[in-house]
Protein backbone atom coordinates (compact mmCIF):
# COMPACT_ATOMS: atom_id res chain seq x y z
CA UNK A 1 0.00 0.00 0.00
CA UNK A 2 1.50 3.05 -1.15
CA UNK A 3 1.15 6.63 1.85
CA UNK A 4 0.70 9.81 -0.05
CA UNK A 5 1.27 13.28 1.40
CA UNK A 6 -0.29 16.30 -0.90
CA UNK A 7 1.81 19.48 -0.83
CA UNK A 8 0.35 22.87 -1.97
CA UNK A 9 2.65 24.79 -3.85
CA UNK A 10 2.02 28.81 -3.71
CA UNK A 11 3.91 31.76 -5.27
CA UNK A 12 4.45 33.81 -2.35
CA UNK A 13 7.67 33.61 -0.08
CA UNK A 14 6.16 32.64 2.67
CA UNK A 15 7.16 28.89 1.17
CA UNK A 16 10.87 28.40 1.06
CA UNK A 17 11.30 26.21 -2.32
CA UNK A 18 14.05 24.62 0.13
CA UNK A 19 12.36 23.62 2.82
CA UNK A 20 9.32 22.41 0.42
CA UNK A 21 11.96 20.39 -1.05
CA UNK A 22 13.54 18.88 2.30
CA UNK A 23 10.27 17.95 2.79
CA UNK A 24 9.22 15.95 0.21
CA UNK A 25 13.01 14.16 0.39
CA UNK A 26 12.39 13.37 4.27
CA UNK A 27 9.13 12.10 3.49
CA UNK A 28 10.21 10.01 0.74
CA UNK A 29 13.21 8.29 2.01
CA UNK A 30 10.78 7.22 5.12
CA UNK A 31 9.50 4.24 3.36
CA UNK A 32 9.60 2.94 0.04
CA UNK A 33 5.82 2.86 -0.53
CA UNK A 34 5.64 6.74 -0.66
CA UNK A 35 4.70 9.48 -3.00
CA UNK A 36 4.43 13.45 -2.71
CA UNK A 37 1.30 15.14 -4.93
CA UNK A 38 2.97 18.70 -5.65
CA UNK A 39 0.22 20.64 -6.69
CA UNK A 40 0.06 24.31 -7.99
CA UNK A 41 -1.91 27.08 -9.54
CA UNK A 42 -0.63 28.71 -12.62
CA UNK A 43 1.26 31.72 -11.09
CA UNK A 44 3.04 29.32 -8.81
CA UNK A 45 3.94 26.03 -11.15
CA UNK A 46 7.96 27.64 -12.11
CA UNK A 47 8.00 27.33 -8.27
CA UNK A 48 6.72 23.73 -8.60
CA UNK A 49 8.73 22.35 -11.40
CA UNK A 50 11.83 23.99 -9.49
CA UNK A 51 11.31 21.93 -6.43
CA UNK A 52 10.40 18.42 -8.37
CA UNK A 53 14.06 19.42 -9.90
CA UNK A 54 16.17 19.80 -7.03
CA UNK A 55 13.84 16.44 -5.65
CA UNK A 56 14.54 14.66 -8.61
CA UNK A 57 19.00 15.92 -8.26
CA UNK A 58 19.25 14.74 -4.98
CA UNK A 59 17.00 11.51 -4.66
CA UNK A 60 18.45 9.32 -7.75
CA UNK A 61 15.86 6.34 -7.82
CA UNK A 62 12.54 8.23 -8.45
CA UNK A 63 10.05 8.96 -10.90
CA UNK A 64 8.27 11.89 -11.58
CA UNK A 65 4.68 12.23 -13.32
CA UNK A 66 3.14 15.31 -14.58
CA UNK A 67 -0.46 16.34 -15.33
CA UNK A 68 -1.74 19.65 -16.62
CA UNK A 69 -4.85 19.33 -14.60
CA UNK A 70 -6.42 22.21 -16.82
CA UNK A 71 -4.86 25.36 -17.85
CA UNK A 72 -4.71 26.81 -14.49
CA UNK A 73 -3.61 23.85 -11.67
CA UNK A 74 -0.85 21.48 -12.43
CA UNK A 75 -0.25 18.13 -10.44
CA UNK A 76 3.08 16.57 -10.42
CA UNK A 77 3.65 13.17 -8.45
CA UNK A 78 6.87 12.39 -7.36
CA UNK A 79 7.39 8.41 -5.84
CA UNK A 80 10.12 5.94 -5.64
CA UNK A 81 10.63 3.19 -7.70
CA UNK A 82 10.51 0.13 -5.58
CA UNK A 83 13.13 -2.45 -4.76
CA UNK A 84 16.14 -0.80 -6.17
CA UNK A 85 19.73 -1.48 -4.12
């Protein structure tokens, strides 16, 4: 059974694209049945894609999806890929 957490991404600086990122690394390297839902609103998704690509640099077994929800949200999954040494 695969644990989810869903992470709203927003424009403003009150979100450090750091710490959003430490985040979703801590939370992934947990378990191997894990996935973070990065989702964000139009203004915010350079924010988004910049986080899945530090995520992405520093975790090296992972796989990212990406969905264009409609022309305003954007959803991208990031999960490990299971039973990799």
């Amino acid at each position: 059974m695969e644990d989810n957490v869903e992470i709203n991404v927003y424009s403003t600086n009150k979100q450090s694209t750091e710490q959003i990122c430490q985040k979703c690394i801590d939370y992934l390297m947990e378990d191997k049945n894990r996935a973070v839902k990065l989702i964000a609103r139009s203004n915010a998704i350079p924010k988004l894609i910049s986080i899945s690509e530090m995520v992405k640099s520093k975790l090296p077994h992972i796989i990212q999806i990406n969905n264009l929800l409609n022309l305003d949200v954007s959803l991208f999954i990031i999960t490990k890929i299971l039973n990799i040494c």
